[in-house]
N, C-alpha and C. Protein backbone atom coordinates (compact mmCIF):
# COMPACT_ATOMS: atom_id res chain seq x y z
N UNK A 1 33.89 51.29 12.45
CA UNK A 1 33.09 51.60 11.31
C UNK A 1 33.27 50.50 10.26
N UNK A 2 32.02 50.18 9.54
CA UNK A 2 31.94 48.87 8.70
C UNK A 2 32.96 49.93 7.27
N UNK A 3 33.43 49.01 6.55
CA UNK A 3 34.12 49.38 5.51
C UNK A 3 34.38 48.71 4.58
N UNK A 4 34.25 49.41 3.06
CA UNK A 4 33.92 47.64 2.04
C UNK A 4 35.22 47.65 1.18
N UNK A 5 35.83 46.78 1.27
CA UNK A 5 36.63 46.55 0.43
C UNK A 5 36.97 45.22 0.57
N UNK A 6 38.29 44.45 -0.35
CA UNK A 6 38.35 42.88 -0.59
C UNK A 6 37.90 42.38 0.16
N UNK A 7 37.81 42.22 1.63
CA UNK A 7 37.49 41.15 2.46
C UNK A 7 36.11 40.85 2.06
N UNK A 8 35.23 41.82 2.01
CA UNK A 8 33.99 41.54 1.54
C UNK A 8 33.53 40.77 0.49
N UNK A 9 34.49 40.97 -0.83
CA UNK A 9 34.33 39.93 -1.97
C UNK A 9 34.61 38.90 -1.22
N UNK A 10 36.05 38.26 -0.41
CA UNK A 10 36.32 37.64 -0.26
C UNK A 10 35.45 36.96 0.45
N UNK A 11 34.34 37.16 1.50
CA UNK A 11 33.45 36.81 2.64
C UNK A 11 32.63 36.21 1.73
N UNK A 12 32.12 37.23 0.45
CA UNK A 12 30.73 36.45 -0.34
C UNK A 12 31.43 35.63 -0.82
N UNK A 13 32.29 35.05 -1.62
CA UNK A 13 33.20 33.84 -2.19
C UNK A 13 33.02 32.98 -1.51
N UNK A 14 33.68 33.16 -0.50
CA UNK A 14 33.63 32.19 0.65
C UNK A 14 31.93 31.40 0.89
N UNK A 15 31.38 32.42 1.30
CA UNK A 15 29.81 31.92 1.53
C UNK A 15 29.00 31.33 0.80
N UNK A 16 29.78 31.66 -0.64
CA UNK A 16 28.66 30.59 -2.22
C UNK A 16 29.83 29.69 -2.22
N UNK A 17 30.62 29.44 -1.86
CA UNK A 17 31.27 28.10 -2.03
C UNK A 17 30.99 26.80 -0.86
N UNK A 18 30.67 27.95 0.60
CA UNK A 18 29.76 27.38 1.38
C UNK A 18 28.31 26.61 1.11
N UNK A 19 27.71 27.47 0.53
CA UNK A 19 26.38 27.28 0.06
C UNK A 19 26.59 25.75 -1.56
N UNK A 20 27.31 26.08 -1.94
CA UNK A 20 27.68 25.15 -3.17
C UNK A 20 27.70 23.47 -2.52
N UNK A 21 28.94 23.78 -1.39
CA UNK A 21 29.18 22.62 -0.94
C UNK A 21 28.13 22.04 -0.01
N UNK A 22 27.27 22.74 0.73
CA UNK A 22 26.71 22.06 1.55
C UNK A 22 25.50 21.59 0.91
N UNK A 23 25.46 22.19 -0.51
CA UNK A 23 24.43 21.67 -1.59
C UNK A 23 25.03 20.23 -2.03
N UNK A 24 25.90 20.61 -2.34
CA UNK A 24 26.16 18.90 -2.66
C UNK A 24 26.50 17.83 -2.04
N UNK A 25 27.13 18.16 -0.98
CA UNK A 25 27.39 17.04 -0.04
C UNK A 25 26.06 16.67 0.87
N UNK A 26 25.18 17.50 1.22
CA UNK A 26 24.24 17.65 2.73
C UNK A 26 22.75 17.47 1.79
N UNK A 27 22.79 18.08 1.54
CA UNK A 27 20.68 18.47 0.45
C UNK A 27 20.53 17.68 -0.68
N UNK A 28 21.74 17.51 -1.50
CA UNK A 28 20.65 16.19 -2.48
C UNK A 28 20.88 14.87 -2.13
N UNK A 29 21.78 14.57 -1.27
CA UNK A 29 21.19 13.03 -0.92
C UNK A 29 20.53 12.96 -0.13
N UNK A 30 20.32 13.85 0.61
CA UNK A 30 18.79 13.51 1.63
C UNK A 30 17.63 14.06 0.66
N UNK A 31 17.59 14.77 -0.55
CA UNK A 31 16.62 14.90 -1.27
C UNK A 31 16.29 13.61 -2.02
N UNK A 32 17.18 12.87 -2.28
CA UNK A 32 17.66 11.41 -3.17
C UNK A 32 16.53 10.66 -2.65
N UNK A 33 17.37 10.73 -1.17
CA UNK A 33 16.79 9.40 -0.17
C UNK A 33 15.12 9.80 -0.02
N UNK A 34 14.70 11.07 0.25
CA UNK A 34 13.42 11.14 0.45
C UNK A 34 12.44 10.50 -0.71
N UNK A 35 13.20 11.19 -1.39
CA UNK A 35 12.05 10.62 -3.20
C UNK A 35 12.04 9.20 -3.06
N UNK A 36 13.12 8.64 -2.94
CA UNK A 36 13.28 7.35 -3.36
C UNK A 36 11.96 6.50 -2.05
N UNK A 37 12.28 6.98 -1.08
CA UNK A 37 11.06 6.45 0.12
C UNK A 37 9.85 6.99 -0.43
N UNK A 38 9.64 8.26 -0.76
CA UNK A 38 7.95 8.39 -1.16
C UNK A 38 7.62 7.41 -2.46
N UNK A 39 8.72 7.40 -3.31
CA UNK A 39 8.47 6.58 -4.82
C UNK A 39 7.85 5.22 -3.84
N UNK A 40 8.65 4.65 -2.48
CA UNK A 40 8.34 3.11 -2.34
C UNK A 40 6.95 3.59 -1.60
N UNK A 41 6.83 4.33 -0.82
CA UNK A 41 5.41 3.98 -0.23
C UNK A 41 4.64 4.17 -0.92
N UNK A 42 4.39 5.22 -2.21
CA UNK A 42 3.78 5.15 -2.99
C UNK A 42 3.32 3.99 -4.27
N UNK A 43 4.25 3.43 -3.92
CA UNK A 43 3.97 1.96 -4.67
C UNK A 43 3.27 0.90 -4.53
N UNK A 44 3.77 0.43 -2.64
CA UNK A 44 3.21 0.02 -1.93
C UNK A 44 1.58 0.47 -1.89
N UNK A 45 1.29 1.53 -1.41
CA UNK A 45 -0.06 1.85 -1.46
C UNK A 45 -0.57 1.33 -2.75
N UNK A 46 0.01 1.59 -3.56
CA UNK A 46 -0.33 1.54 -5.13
C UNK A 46 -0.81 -0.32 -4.94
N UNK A 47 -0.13 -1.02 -4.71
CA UNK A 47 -0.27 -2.79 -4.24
C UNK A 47 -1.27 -2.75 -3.51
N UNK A 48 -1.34 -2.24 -2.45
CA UNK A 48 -2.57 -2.42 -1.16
C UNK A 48 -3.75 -2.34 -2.19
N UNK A 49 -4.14 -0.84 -2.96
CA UNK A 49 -4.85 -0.66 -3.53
C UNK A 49 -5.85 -1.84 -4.74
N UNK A 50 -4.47 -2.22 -5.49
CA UNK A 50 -4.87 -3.29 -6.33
C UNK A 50 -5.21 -4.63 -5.70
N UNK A 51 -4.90 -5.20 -4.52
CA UNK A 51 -5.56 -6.06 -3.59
C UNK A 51 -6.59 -5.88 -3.53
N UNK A 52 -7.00 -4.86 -2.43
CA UNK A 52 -8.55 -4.35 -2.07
C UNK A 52 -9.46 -4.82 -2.84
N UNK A 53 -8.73 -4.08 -4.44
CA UNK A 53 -9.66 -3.86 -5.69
C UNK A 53 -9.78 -5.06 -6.30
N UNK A 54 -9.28 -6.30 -5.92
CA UNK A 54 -9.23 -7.84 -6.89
C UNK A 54 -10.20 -8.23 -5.67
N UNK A 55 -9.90 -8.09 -4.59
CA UNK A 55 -11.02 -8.29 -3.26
C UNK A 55 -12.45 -8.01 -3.93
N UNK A 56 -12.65 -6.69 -4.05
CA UNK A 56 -14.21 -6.34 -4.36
C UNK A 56 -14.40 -7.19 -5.58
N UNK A 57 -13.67 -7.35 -6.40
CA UNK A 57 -13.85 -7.58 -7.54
C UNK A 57 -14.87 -9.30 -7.19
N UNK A 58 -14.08 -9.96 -6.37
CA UNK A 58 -14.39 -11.25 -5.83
C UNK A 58 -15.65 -11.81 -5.16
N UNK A 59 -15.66 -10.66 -4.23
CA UNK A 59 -16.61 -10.08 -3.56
C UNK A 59 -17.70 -10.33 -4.55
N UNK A 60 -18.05 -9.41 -5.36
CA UNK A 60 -18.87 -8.98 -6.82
C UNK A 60 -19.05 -10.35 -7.02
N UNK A 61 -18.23 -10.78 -7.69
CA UNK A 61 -18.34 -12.85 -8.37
C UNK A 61 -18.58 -13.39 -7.82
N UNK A 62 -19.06 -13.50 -6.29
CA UNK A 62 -19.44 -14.20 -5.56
C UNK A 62 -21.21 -13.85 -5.53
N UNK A 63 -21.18 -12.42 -5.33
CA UNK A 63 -22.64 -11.86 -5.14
C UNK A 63 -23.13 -12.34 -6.53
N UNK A 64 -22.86 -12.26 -7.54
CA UNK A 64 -23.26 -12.52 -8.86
C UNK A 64 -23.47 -14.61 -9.10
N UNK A 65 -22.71 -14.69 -8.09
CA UNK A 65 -23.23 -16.34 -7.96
C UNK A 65 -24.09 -17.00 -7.40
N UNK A 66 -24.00 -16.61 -6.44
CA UNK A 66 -25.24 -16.24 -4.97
C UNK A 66 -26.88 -15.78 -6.12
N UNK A 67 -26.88 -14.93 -6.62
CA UNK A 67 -27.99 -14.30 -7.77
C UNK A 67 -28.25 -15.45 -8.63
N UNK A 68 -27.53 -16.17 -8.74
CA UNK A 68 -27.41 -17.01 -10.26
C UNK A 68 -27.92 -18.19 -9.91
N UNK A 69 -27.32 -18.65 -8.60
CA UNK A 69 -28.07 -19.66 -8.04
C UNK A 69 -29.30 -19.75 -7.45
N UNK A 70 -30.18 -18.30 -6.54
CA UNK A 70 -31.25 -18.22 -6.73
C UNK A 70 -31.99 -18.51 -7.52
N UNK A 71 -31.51 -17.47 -8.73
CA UNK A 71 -32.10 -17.72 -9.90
C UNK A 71 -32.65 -19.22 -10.35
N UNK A 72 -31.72 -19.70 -10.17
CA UNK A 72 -31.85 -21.43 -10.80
C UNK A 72 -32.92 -22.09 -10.09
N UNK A 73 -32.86 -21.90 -8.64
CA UNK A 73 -33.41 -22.17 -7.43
C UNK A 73 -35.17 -21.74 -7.45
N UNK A 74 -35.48 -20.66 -8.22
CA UNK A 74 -36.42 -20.42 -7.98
C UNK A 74 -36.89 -21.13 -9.53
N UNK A 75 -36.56 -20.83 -10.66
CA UNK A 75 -36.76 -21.75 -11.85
C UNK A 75 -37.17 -23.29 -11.99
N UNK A 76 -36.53 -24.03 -10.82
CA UNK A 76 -36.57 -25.51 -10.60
C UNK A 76 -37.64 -25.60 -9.42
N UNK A 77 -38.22 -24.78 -8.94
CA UNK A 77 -39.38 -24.65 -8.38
C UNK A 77 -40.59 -24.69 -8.92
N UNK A 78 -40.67 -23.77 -10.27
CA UNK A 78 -41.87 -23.83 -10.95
C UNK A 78 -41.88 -25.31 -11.91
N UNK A 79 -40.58 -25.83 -11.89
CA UNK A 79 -40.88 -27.31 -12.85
C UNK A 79 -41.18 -28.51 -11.70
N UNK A 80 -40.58 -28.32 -10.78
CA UNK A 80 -41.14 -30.09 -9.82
C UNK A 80 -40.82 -28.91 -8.58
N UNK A 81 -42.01 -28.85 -8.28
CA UNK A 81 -42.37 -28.09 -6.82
C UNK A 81 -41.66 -28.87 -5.60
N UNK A 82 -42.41 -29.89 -5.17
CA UNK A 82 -41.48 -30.10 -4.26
C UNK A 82 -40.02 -30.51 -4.29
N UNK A 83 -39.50 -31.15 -4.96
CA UNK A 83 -38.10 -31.69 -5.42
C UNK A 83 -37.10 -30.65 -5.35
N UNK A 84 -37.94 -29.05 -6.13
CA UNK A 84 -37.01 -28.02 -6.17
C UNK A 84 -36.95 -27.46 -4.97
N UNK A 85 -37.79 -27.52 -4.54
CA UNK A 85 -37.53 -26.63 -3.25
C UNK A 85 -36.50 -27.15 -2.32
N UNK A 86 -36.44 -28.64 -1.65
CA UNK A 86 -35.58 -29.16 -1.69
C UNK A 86 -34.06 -28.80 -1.72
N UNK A 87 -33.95 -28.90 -2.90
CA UNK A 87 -32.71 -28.81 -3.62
C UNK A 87 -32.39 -27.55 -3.80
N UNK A 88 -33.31 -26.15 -3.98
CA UNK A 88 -32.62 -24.80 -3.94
C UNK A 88 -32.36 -24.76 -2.71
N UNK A 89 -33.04 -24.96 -1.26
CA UNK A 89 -32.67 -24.92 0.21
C UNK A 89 -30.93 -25.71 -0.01
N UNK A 90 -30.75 -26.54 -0.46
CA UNK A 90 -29.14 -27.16 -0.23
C UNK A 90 -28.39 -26.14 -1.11
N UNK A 91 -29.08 -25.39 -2.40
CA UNK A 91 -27.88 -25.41 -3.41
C UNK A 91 -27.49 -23.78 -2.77
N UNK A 92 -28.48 -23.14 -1.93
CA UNK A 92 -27.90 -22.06 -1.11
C UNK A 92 -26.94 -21.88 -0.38
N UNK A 93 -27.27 -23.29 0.59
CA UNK A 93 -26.41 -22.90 1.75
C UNK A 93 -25.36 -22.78 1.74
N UNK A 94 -25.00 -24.26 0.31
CA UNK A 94 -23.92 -24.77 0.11
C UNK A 94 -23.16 -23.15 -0.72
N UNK A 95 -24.08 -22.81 -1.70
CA UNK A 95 -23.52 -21.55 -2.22
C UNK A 95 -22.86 -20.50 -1.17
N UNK A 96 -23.75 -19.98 -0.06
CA UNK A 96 -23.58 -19.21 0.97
C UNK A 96 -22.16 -19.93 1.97
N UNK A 97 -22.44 -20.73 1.92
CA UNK A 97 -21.18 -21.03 3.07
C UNK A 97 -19.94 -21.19 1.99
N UNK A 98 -19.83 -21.74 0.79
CA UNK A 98 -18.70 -21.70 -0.23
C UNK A 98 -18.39 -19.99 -0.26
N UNK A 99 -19.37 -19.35 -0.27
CA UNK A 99 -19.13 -17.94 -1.05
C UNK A 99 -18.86 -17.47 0.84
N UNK A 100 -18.86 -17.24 1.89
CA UNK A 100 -18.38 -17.36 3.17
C UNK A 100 -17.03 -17.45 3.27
N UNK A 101 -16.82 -18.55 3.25
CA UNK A 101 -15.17 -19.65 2.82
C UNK A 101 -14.43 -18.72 2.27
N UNK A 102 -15.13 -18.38 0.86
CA UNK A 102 -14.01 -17.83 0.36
C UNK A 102 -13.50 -16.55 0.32
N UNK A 103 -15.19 -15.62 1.09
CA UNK A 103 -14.92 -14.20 1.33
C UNK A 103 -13.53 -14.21 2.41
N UNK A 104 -13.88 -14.85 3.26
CA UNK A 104 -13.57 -15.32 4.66
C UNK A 104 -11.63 -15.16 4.15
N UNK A 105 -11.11 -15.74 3.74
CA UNK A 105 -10.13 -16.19 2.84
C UNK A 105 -9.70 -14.96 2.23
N UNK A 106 -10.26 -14.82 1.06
CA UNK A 106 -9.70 -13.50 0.55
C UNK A 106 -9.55 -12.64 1.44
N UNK A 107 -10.56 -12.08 2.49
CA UNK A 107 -10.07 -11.14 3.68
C UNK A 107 -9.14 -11.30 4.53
N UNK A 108 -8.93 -12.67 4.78
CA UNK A 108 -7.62 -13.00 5.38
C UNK A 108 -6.30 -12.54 4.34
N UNK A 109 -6.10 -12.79 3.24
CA UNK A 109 -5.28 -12.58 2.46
C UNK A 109 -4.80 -11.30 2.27
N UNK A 110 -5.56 -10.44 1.84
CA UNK A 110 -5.80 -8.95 1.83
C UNK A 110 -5.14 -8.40 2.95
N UNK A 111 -5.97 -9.06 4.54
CA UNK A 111 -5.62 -8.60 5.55
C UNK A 111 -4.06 -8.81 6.18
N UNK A 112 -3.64 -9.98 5.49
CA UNK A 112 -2.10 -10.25 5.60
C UNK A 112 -1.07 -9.70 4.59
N UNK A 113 -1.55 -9.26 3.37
CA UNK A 113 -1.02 -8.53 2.11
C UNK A 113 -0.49 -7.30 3.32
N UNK A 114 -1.71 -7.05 3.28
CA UNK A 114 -1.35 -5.37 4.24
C UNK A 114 -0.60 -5.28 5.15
N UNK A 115 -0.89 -5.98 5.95
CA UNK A 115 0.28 -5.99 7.32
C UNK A 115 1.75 -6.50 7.32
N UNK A 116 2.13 -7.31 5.68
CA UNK A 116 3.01 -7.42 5.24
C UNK A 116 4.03 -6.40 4.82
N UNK A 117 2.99 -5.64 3.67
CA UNK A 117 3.45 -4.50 3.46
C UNK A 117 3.69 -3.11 4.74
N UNK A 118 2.87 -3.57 5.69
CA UNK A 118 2.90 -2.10 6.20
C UNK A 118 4.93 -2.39 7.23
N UNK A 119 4.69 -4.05 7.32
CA UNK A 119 6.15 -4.21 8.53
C UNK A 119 6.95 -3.69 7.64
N UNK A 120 7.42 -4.21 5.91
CA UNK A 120 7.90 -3.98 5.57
C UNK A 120 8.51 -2.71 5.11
N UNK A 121 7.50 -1.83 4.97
CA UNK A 121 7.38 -0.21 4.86
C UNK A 121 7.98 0.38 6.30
N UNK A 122 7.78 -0.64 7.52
CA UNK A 122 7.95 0.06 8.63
C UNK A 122 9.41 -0.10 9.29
N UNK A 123 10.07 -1.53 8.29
CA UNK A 123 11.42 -1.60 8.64
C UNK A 123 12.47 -0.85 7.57
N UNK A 124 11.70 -0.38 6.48
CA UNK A 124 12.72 0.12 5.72
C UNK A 124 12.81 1.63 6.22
N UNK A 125 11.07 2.23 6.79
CA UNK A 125 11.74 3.61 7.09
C UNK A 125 12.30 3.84 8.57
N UNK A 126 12.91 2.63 9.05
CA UNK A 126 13.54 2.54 10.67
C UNK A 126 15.09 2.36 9.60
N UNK A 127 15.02 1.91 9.27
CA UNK A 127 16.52 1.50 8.59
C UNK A 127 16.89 2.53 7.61
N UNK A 128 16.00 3.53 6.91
CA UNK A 128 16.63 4.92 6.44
C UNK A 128 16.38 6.09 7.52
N UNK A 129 15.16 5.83 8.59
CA UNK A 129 15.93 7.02 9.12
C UNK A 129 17.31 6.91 10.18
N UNK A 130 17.62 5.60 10.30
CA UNK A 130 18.58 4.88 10.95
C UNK A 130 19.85 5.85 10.47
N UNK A 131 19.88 5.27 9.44
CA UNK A 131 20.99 5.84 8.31
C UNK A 131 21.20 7.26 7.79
N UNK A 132 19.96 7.84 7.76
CA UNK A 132 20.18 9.73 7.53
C UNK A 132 20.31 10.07 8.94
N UNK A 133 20.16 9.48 10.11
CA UNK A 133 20.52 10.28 10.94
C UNK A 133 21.75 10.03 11.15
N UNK A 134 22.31 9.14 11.20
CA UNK A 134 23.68 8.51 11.23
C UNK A 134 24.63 9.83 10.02
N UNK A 135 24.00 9.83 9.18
CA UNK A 135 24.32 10.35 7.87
C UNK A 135 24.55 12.00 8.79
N UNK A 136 23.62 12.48 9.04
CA UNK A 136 23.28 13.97 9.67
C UNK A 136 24.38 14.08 11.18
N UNK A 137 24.29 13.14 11.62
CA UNK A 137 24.94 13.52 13.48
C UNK A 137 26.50 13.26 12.84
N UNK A 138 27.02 12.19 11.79
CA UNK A 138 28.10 11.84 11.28
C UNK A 138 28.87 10.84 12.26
N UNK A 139 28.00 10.04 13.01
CA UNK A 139 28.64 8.97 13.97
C UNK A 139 27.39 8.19 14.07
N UNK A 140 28.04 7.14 14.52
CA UNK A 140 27.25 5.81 14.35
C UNK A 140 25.97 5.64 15.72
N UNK A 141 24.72 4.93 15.43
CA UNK A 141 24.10 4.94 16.23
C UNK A 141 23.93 3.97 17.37
């Protein structure tokens, strides 16, 4: 038959000092470590993001040059017809293949930003979960 007396205080004592310790030794540094990894990928993304966004931005200044030079292109047409025509056919291409070049470029850049970030993101969370599991099994891997 169950029966309550000291041992029972003594059992719950026991069990919040259990609970205490495995709070502090076991749950907030793996709570630590988690934040601290979402804070970095979240940052990271946060970088990818602002790339992209200087990308379009470029993108844009390019399309807005491309416009500008039409523009000009078709203007120097109505003053010396043939001469302009001419000369907007070169000041395109040259525009189009510069503004090419440099899309070309920035996408490379962007595209290496990223894959920079992503190894890097991908060796730090091999090297913390390296370490919390190491941390968790309590022997080396």
């Amino acid at each position: 038959m169950i029966s309550i007396n000291e041992t029972l205080l003594f059992q719950m004592i026991n069990v919040l000092i259990l609970v205490f310790l495995m709070n502090l030794v076991l749950y907030r540094p793996i709570r630590r470590i988690v934040a601290q990894r979402k804070q970095l990928v979240q940052e990271q993304e946060g970088a990818i993001e602002r790339a992209e966004s200087e990308a379009t931005a470029t993108v844009q200044e390019f399309d807005a040059r491309i416009q500008e030079a039409r523009k000009t292109g078709r203007q120097r047409i109505q003053e010396l017809k043939n001469e302009a025509y001419e000369y907007e056919k070169g000041l395109l291409q040259q525009a189009t293949e510069s503004a090419s070049k440099q899309l070309g470029e920035v996408r490379a850049k962007v595209a290496k930003d990223i894959g920079t970030a992503r190894d890097q993101l991908k060796k730090q969370v091999k090297a913390l979960s390296t370490d919390l599991a190491q941390k968790i099994l309590g022997r080396s891997l």
